[in-house]
PDB file of N, CA and C in Angstrom:
ATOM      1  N   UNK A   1       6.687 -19.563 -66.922  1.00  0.00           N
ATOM      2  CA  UNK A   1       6.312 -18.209 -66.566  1.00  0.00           C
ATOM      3  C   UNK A   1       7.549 -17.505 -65.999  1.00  0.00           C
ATOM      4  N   UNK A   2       7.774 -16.336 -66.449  1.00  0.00           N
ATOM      5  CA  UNK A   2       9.054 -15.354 -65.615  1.00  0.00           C
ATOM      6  C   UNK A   2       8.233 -15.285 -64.400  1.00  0.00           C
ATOM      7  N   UNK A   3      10.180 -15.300 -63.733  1.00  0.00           N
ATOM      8  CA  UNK A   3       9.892 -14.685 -62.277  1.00  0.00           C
ATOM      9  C   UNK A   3       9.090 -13.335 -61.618  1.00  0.00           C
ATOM     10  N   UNK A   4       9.388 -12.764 -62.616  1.00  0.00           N
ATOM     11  CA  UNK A   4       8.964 -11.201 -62.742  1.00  0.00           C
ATOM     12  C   UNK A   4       7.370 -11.279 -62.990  1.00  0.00           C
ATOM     13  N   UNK A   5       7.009 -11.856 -63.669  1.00  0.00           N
ATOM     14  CA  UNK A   5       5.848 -11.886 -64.101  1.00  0.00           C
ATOM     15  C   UNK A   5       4.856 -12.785 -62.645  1.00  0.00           C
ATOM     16  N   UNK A   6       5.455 -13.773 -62.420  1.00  0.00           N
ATOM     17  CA  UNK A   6       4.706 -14.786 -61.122  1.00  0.00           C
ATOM     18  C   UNK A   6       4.909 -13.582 -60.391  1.00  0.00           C
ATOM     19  N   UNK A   7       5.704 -12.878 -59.723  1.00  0.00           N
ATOM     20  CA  UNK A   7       5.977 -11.796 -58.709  1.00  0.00           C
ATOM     21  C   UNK A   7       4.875 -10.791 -58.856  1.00  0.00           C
ATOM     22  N   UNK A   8       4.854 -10.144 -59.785  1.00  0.00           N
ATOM     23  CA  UNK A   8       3.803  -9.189 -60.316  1.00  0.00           C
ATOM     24  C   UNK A   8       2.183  -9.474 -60.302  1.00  0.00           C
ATOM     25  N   UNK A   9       2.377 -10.819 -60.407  1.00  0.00           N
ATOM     26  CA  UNK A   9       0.629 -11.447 -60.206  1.00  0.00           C
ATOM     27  C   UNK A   9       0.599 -11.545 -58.800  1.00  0.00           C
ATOM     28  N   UNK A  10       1.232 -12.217 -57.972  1.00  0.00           N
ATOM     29  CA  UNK A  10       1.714 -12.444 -56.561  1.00  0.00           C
ATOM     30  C   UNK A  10       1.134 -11.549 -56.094  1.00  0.00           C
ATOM     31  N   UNK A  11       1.785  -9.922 -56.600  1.00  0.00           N
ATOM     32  CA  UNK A  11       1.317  -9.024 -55.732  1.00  0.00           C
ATOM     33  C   UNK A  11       0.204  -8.081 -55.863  1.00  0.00           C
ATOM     34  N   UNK A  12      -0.148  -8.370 -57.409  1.00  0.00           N
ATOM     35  CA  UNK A  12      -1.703  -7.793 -57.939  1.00  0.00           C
ATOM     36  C   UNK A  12      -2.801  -7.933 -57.142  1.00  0.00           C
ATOM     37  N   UNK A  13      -2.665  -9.239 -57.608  1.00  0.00           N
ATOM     38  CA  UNK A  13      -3.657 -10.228 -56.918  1.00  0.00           C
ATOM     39  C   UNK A  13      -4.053 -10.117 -55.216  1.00  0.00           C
ATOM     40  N   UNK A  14      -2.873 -10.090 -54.519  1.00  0.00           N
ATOM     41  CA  UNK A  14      -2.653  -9.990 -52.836  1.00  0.00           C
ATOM     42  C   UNK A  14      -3.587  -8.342 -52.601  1.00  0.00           C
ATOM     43  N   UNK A  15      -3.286  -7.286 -53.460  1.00  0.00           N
ATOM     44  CA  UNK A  15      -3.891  -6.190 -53.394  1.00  0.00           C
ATOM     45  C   UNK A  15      -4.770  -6.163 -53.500  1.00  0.00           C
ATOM     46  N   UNK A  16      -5.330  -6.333 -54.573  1.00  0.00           N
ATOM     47  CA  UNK A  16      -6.780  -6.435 -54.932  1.00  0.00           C
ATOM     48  C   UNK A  16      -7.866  -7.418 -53.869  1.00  0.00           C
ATOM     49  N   UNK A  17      -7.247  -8.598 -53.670  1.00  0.00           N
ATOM     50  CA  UNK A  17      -7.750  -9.237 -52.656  1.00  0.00           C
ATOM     51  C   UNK A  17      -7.997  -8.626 -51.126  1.00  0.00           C
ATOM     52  N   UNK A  18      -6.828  -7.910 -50.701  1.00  0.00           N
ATOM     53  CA  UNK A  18      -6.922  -7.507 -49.695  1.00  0.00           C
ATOM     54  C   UNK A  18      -7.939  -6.365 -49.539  1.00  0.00           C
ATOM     55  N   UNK A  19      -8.235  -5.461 -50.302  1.00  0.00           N
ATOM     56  CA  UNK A  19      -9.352  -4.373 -50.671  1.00  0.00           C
ATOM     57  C   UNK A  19     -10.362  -5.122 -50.293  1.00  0.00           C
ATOM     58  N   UNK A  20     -10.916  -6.130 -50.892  1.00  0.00           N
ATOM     59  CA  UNK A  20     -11.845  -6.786 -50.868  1.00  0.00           C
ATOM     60  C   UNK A  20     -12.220  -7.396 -49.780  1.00  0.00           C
ATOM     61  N   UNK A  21     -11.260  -7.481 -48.845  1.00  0.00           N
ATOM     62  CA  UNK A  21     -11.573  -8.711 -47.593  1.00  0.00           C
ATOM     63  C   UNK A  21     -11.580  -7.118 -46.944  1.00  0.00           C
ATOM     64  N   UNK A  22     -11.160  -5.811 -46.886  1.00  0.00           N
ATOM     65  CA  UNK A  22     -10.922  -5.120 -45.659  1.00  0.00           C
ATOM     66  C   UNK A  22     -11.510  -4.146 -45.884  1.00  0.00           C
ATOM     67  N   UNK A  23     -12.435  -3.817 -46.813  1.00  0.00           N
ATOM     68  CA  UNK A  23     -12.678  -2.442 -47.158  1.00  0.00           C
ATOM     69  C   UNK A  23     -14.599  -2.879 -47.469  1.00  0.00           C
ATOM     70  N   UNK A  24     -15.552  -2.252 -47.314  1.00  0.00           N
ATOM     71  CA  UNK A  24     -16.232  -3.160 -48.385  1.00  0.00           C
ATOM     72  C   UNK A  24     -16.656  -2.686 -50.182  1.00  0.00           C
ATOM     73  N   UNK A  25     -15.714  -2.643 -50.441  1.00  0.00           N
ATOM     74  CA  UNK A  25     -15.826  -2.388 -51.644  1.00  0.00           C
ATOM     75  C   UNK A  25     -16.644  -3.668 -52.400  1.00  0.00           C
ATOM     76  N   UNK A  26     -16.191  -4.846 -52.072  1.00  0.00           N
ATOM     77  CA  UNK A  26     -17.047  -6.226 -53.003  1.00  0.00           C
ATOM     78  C   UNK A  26     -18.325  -6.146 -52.296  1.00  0.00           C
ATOM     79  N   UNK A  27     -19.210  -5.712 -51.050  1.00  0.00           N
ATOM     80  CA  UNK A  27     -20.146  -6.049 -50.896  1.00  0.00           C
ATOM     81  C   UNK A  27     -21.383  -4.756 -51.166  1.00  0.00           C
ATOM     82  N   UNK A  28     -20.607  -3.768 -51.282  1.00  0.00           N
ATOM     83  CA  UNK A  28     -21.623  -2.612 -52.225  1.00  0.00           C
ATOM     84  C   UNK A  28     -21.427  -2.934 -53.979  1.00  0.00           C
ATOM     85  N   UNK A  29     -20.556  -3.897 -54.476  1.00  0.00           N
ATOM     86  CA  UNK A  29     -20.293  -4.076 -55.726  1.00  0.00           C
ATOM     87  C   UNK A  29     -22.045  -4.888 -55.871  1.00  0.00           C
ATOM     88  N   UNK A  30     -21.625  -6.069 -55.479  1.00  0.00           N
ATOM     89  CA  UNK A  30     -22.075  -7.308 -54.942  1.00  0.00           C
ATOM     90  C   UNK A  30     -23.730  -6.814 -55.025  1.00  0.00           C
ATOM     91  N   UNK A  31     -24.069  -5.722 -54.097  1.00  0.00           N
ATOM     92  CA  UNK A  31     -25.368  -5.100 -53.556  1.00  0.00           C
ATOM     93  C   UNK A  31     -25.873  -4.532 -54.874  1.00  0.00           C
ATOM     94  N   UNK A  32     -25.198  -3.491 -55.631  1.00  0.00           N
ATOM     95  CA  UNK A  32     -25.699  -3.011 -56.933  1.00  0.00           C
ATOM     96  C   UNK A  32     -25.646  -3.212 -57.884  1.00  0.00           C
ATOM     97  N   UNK A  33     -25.104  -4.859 -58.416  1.00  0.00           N
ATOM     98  CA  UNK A  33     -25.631  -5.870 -59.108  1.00  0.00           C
ATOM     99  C   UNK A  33     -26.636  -6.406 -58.860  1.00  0.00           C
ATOM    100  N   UNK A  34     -27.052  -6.900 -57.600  1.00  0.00           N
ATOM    101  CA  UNK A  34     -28.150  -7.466 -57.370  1.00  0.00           C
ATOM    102  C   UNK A  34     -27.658  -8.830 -56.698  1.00  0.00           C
ATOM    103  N   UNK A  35     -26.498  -9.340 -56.642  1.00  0.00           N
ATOM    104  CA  UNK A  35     -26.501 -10.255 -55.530  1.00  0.00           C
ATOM    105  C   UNK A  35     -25.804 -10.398 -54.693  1.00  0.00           C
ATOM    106  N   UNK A  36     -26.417  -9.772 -53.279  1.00  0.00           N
ATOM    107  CA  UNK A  36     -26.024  -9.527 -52.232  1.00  0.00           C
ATOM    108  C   UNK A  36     -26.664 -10.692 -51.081  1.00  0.00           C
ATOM    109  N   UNK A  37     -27.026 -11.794 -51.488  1.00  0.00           N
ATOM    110  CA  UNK A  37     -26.769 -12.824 -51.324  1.00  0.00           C
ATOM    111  C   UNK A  37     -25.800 -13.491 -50.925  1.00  0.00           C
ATOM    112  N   UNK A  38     -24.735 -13.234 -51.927  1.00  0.00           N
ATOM    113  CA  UNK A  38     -23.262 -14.158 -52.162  1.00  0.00           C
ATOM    114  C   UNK A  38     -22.775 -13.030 -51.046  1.00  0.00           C
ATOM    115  N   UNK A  39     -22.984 -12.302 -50.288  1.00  0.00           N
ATOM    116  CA  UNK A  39     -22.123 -11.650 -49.247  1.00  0.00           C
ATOM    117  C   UNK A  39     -21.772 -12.476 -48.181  1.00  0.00           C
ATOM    118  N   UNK A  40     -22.363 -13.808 -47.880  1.00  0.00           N
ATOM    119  CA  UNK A  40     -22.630 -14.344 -46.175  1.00  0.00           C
ATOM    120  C   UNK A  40     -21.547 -15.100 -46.781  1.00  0.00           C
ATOM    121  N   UNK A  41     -21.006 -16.039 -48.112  1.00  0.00           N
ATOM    122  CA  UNK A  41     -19.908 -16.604 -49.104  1.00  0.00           C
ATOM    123  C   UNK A  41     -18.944 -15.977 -49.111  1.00  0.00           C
ATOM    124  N   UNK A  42     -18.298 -14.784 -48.988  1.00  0.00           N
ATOM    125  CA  UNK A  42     -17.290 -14.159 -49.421  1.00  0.00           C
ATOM    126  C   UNK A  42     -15.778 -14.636 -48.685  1.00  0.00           C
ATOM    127  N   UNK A  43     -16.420 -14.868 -47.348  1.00  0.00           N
ATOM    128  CA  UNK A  43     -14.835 -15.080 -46.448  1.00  0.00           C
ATOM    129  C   UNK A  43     -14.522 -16.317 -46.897  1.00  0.00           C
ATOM    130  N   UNK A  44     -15.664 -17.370 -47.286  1.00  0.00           N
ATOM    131  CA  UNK A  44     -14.694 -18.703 -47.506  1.00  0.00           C
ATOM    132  C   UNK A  44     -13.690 -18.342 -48.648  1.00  0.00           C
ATOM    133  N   UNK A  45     -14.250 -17.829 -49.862  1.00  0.00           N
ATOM    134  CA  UNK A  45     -13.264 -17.233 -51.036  1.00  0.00           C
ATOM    135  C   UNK A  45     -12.569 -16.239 -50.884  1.00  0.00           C
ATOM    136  N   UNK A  46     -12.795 -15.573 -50.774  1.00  0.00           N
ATOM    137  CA  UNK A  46     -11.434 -14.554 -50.385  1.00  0.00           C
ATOM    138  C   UNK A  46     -10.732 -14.687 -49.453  1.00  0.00           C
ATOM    139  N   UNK A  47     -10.675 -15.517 -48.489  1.00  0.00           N
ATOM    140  CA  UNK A  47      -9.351 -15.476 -47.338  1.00  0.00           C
ATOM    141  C   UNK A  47      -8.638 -16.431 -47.441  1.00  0.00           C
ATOM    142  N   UNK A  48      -9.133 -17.316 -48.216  1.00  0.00           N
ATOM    143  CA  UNK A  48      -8.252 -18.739 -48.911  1.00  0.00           C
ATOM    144  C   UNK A  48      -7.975 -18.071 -50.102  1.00  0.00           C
ATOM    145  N   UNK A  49      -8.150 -17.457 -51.336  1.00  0.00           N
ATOM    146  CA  UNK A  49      -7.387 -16.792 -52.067  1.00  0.00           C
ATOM    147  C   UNK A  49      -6.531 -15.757 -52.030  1.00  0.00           C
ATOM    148  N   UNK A  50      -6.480 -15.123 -51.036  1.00  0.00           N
ATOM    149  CA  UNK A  50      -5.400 -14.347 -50.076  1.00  0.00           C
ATOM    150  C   UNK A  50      -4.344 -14.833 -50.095  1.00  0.00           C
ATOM    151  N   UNK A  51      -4.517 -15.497 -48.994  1.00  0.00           N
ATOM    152  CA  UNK A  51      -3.659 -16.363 -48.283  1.00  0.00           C
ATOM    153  C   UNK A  51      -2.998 -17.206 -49.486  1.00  0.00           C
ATOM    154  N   UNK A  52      -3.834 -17.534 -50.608  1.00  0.00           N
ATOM    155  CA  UNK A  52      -2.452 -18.506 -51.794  1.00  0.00           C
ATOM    156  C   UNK A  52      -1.653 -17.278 -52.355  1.00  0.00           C
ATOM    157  N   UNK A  53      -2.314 -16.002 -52.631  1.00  0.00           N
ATOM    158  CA  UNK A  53      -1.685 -14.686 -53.162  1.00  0.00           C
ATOM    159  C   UNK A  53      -0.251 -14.141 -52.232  1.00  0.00           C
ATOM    160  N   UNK A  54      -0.887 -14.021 -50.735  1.00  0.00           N
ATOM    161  CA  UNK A  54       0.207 -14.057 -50.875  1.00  0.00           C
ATOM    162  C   UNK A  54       1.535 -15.075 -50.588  1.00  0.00           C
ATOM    163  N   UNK A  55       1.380 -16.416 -50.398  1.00  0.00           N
ATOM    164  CA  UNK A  55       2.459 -17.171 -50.319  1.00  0.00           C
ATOM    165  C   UNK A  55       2.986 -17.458 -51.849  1.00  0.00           C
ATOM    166  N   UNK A  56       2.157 -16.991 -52.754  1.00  0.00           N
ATOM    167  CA  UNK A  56       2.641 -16.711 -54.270  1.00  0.00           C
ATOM    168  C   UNK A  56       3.754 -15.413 -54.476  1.00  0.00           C
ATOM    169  N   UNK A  57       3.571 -14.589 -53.639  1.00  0.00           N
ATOM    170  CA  UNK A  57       4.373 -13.913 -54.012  1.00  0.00           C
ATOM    171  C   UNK A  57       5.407 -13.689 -53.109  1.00  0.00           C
ATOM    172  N   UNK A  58       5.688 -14.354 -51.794  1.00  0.00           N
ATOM    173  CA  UNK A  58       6.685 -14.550 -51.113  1.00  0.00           C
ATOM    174  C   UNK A  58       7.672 -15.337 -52.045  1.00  0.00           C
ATOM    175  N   UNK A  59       6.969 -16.742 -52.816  1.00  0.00           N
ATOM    176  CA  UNK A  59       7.607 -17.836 -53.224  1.00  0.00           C
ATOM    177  C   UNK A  59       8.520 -17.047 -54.183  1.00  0.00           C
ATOM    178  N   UNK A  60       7.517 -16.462 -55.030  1.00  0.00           N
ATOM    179  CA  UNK A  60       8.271 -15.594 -56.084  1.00  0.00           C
ATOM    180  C   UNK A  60       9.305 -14.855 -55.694  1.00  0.00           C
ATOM    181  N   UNK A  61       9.124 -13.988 -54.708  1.00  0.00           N
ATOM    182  CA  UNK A  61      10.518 -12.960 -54.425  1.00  0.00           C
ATOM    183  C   UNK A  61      11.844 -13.784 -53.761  1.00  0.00           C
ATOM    184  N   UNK A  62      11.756 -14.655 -53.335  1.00  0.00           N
ATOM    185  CA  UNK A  62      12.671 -15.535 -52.672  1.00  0.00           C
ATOM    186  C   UNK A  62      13.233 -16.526 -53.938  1.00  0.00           C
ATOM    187  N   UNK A  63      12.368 -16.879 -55.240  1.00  0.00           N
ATOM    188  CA  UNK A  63      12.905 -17.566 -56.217  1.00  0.00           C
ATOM    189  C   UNK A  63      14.098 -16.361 -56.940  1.00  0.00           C
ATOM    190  N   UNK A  64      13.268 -15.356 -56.959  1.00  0.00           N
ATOM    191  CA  UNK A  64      13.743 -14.291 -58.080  1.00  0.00           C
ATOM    192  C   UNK A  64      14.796 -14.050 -57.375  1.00  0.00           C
ATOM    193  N   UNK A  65      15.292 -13.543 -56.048  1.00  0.00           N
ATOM    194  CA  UNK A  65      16.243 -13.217 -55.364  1.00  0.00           C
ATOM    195  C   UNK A  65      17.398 -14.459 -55.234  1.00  0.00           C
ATOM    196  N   UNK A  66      17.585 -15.602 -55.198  1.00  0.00           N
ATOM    197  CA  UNK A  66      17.972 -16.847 -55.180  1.00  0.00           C
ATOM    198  C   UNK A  66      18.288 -16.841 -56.699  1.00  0.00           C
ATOM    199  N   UNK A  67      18.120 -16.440 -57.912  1.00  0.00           N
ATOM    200  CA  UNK A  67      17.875 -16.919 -59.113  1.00  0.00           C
ATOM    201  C   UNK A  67      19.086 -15.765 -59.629  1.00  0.00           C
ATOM    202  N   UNK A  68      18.560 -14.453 -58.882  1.00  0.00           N
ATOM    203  CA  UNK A  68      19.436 -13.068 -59.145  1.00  0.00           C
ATOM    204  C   UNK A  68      20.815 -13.569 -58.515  1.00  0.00           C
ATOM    205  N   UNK A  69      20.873 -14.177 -57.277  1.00  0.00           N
ATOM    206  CA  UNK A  69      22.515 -14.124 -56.611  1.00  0.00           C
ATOM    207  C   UNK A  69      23.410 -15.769 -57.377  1.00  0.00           C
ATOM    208  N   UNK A  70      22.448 -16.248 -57.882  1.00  0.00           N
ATOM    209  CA  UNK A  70      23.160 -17.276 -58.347  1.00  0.00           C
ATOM    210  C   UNK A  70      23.624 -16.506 -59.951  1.00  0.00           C
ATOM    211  N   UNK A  71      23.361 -15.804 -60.856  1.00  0.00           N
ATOM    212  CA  UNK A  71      23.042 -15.180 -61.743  1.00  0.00           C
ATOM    213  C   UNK A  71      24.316 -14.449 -62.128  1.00  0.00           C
ATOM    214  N   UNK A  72      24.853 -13.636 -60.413  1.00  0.00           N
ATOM    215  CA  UNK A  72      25.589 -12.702 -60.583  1.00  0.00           C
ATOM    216  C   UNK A  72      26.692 -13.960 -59.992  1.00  0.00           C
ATOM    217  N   UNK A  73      26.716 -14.976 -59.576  1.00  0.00           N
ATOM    218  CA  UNK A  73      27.916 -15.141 -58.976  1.00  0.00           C
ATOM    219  C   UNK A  73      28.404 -16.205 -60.285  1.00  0.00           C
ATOM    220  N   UNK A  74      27.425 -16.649 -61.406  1.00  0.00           N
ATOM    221  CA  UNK A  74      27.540 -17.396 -62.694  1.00  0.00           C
ATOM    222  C   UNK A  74      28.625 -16.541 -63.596  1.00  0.00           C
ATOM    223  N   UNK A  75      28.144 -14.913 -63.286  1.00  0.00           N
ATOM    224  CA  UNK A  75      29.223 -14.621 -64.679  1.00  0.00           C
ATOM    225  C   UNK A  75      30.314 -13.921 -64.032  1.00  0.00           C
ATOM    226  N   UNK A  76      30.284 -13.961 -62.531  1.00  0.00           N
ATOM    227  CA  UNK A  76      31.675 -13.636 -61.925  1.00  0.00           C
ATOM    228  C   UNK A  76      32.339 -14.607 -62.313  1.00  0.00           C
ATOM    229  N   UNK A  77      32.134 -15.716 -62.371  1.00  0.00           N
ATOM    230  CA  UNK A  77      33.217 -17.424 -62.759  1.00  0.00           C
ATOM    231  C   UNK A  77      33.464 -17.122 -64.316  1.00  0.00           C
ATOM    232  N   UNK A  78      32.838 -16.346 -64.544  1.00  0.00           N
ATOM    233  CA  UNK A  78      33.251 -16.881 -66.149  1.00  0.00           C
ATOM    234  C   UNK A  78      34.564 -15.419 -67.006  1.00  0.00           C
TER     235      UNK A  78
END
């Protein structure tokens, strides 16, 4: 997978997630489907999928940045 691409999910994902844990957008979703049930469920899944989102996209910007300075200092040698 490109860096660019893991980065870009990293931070999709972290957004969208975060809406969801802070806003209630998933539990009026949730309500006018019809299962508003799965509302008392939500924090175990979404704050553990957060939380991998965003250490996904820390990992990513620190690879991509590490990947970029080795990159530029490859075709300074050459």
């Amino acid at each position: 997978m490109k860096k660019s691409t893991l980065l870009k999910t990293g931070i999709i994902g972290s957004v969208i997630l975060a809406l969801c844990c802070f806003t209630p957008v998933l539990v009026i979703l949730l309500g006018v489907v019809g299962l508003s049930a799965w509302v008392g469920h939500l924090d175990t899944v979404l704050m553990p999928a957060l939380l991998f989102f965003l250490i996904l996209t820390v990992y990513a910007f620190l690879k991509k940045g590490k990947d970029d300075c080795c990159d530029e200092n490859h075709k300074v040698d050459q």
